[in-house]
N, C-alpha and C. Protein backbone atom coordinates (compact mmCIF):
# COMPACT_ATOMS: atom_id res chain seq x y z
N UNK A 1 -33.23 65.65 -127.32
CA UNK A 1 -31.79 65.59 -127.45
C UNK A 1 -31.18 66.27 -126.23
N UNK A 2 -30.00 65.75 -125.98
CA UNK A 2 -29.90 66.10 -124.10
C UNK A 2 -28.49 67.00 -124.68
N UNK A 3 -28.24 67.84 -123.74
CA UNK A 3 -26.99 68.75 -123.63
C UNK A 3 -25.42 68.30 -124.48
N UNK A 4 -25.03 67.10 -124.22
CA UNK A 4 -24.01 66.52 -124.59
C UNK A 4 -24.22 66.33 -126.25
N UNK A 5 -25.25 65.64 -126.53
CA UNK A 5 -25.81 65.86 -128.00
C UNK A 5 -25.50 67.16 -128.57
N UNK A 6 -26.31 68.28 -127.97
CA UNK A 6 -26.05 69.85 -128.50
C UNK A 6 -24.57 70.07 -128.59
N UNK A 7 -23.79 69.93 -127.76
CA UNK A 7 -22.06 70.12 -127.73
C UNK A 7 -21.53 69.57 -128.65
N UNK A 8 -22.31 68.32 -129.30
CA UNK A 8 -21.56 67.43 -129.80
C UNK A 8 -21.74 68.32 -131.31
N UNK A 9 -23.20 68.22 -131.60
CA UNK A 9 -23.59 68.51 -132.98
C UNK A 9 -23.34 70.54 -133.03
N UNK A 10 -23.07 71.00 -131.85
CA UNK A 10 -22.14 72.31 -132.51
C UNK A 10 -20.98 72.37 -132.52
N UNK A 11 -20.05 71.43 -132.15
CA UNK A 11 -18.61 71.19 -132.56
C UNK A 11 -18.22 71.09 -133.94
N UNK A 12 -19.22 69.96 -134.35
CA UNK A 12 -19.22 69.37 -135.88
C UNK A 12 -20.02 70.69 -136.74
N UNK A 13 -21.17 71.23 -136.10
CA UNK A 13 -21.55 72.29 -136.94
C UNK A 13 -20.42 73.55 -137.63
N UNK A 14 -19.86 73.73 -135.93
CA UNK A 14 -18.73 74.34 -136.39
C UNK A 14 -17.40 74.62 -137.37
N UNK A 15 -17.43 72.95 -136.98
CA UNK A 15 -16.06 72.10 -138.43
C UNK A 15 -16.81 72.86 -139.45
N UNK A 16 -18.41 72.15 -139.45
CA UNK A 16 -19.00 72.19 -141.61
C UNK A 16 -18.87 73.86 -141.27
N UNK A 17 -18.97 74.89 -140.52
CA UNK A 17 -19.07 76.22 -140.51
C UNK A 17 -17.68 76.87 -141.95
N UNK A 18 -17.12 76.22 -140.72
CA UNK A 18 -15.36 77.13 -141.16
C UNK A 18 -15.14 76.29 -142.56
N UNK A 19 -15.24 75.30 -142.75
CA UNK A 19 -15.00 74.67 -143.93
C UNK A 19 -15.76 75.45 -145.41
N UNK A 20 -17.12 76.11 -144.62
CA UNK A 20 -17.57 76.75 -146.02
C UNK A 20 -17.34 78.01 -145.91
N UNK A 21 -16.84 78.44 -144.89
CA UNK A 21 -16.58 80.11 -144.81
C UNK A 21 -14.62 80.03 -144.52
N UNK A 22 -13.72 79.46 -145.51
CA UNK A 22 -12.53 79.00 -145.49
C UNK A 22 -11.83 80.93 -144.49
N UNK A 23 -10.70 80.79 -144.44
CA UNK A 23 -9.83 82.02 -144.46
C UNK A 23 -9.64 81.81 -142.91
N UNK A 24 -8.79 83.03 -142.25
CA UNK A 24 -8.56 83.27 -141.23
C UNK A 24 -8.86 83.55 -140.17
N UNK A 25 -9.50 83.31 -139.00
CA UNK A 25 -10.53 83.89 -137.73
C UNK A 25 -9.45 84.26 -136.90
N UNK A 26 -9.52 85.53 -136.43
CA UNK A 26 -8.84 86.01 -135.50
C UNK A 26 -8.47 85.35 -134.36
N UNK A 27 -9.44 84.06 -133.88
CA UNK A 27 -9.38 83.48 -132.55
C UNK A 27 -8.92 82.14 -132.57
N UNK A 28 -9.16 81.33 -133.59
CA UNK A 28 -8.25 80.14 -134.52
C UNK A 28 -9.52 79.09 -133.75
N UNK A 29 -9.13 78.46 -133.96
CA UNK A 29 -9.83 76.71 -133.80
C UNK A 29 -10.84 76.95 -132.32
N UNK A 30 -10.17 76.93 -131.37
CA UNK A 30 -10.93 77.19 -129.75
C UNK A 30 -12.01 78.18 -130.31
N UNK A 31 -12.13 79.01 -130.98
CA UNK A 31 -13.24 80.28 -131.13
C UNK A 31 -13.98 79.98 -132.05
N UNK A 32 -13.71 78.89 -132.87
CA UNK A 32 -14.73 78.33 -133.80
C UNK A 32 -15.08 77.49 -133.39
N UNK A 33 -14.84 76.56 -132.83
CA UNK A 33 -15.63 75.81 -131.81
C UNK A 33 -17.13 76.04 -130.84
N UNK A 34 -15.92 77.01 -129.98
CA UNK A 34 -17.22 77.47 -129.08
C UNK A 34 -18.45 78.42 -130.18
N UNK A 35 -18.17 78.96 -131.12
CA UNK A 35 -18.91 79.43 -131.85
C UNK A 35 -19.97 78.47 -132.80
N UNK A 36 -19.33 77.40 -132.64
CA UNK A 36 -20.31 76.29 -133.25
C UNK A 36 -21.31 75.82 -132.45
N UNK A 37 -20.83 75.74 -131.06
CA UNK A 37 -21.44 75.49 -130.06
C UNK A 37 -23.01 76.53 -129.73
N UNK A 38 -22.12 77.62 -129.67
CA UNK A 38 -23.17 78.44 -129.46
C UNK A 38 -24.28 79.09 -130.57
N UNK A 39 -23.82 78.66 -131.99
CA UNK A 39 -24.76 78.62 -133.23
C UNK A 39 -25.15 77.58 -133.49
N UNK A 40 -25.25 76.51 -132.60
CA UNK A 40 -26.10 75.37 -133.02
C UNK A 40 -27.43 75.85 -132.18
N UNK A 41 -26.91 76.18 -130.69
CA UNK A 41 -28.07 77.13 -130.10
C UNK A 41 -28.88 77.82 -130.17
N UNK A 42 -28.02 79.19 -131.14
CA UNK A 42 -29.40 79.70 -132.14
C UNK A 42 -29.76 79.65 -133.32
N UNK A 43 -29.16 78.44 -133.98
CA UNK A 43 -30.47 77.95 -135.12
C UNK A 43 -31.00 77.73 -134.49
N UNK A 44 -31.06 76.50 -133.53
CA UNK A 44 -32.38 75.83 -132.94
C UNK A 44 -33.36 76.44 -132.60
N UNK A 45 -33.26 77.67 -131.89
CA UNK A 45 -33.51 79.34 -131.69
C UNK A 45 -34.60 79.86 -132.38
N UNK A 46 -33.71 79.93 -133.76
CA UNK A 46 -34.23 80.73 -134.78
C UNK A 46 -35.45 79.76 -135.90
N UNK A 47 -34.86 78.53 -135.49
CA UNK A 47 -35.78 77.33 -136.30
C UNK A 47 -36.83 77.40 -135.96
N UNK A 48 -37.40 77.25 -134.26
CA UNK A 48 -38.52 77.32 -133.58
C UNK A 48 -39.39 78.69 -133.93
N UNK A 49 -38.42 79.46 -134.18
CA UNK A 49 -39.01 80.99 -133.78
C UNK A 49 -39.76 81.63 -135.10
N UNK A 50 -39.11 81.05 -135.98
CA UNK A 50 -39.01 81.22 -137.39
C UNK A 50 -39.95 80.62 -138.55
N UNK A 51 -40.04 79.34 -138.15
CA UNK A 51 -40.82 78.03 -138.79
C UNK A 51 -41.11 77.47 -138.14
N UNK A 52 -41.70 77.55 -136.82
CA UNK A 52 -42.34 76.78 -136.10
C UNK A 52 -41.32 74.73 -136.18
N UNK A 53 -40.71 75.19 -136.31
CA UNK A 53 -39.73 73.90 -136.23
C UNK A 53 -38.95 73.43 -134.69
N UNK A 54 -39.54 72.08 -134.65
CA UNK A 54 -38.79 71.60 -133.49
C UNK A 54 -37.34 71.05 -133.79
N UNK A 55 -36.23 71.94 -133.78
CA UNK A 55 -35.17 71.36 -133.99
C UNK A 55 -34.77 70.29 -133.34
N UNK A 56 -35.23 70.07 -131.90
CA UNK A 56 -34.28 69.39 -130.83
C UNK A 56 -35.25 67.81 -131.06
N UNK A 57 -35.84 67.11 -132.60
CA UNK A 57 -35.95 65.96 -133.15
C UNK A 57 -35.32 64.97 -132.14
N UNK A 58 -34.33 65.18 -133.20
CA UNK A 58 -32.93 64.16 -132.66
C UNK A 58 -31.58 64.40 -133.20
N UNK A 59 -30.39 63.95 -133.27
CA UNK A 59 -29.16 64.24 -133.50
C UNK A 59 -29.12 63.82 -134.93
N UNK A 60 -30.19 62.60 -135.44
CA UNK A 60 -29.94 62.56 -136.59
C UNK A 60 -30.98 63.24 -137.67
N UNK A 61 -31.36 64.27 -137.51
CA UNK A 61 -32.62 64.77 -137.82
C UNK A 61 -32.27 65.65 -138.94
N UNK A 62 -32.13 65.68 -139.87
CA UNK A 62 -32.07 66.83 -140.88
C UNK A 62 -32.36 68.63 -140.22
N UNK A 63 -33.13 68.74 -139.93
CA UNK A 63 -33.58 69.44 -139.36
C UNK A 63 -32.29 70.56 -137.90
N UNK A 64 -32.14 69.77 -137.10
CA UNK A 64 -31.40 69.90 -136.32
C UNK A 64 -30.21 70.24 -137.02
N UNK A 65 -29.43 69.85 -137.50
CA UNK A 65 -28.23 69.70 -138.84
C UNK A 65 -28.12 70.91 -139.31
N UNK A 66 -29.07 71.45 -139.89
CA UNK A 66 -29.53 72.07 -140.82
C UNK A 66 -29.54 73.70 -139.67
N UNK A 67 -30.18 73.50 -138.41
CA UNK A 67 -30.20 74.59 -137.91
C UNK A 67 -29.10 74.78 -137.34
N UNK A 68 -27.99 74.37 -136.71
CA UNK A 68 -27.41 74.10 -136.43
C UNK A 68 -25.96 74.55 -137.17
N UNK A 69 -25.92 74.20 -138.49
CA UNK A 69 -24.91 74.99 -139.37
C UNK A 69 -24.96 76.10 -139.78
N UNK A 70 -26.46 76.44 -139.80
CA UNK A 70 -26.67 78.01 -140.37
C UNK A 70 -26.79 79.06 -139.52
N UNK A 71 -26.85 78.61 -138.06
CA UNK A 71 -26.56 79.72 -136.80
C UNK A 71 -25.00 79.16 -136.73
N UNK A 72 -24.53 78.85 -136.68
CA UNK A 72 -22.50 78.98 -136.64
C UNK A 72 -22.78 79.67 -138.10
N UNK A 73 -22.32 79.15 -139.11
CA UNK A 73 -22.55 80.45 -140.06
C UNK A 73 -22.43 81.67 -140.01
N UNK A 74 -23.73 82.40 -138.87
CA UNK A 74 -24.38 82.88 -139.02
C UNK A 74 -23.34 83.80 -137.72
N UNK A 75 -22.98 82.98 -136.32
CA UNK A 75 -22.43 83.79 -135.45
C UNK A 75 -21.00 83.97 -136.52
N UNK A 76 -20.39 83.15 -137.25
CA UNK A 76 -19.00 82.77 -137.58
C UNK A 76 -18.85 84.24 -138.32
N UNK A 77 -20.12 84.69 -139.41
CA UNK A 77 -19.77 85.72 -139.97
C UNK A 77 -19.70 87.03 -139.08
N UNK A 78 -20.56 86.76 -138.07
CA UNK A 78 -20.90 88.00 -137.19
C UNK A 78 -19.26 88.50 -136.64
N UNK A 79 -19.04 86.97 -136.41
CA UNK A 79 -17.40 87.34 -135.39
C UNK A 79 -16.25 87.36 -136.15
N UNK A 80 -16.58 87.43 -137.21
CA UNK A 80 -15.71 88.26 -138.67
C UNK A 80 -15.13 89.54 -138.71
N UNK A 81 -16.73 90.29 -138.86
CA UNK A 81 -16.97 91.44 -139.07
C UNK A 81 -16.64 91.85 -137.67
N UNK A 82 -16.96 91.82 -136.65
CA UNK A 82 -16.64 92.42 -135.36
C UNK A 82 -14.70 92.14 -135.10
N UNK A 83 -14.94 90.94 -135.09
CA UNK A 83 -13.25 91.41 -135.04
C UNK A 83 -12.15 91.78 -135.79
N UNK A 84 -12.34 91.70 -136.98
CA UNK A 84 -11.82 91.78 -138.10
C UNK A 84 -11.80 93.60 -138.02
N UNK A 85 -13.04 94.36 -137.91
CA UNK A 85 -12.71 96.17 -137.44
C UNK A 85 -12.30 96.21 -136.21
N UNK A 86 -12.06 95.21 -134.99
CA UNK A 86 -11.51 95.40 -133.68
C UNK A 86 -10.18 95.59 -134.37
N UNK A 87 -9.16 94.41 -135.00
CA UNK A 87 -8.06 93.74 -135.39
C UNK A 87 -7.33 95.00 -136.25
N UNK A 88 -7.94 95.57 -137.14
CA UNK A 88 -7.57 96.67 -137.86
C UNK A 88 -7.40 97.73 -137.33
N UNK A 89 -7.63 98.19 -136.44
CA UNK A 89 -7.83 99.68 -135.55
C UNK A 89 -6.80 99.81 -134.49
């Protein structure tokens, strides 16, 4: 799966991100984005590292999908908690 693929499927990771983690992000739409982007990165990451899983299949791969939503998730909550005690202080 080539670069443009990855952009593509952490954009959309991102959408399914925020859709299951609903409420307010300090940085709005542009910051969930790039955060999808960059947690499709490390599921794929964490898939390999983790379960010996080749995420980078293909775009239509369960697999990929799958890693892919749960690293946005995964940064989405991180950049919660970090800005959310920046935002308050």
């Amino acid at each position: 799966m080539g670069i443009i693929a990855w952009i593509i499927l952490g954009l959309l990771a991102g959408a399914i991100a925020k859709f299951l983690l609903p409420g307010r992000d300090p940085g709005g739409i542009l910051v969930t984005m790039i955060l999808g982007v960059l947690g499709a990165l490390l599921g794929g990451f964490l898939a390999q590292a983790l379960f010996d899983v080749d995420p980078m299949d293909g775009f239509f791969e369960v697999s990929s999908w799958l890693s892919a939503i749960i690293g946005s998730l995964i940064l989405l909550v991180i950049y919660r908690v970090v800005a959310g005690k920046r935002h308050r202080a």
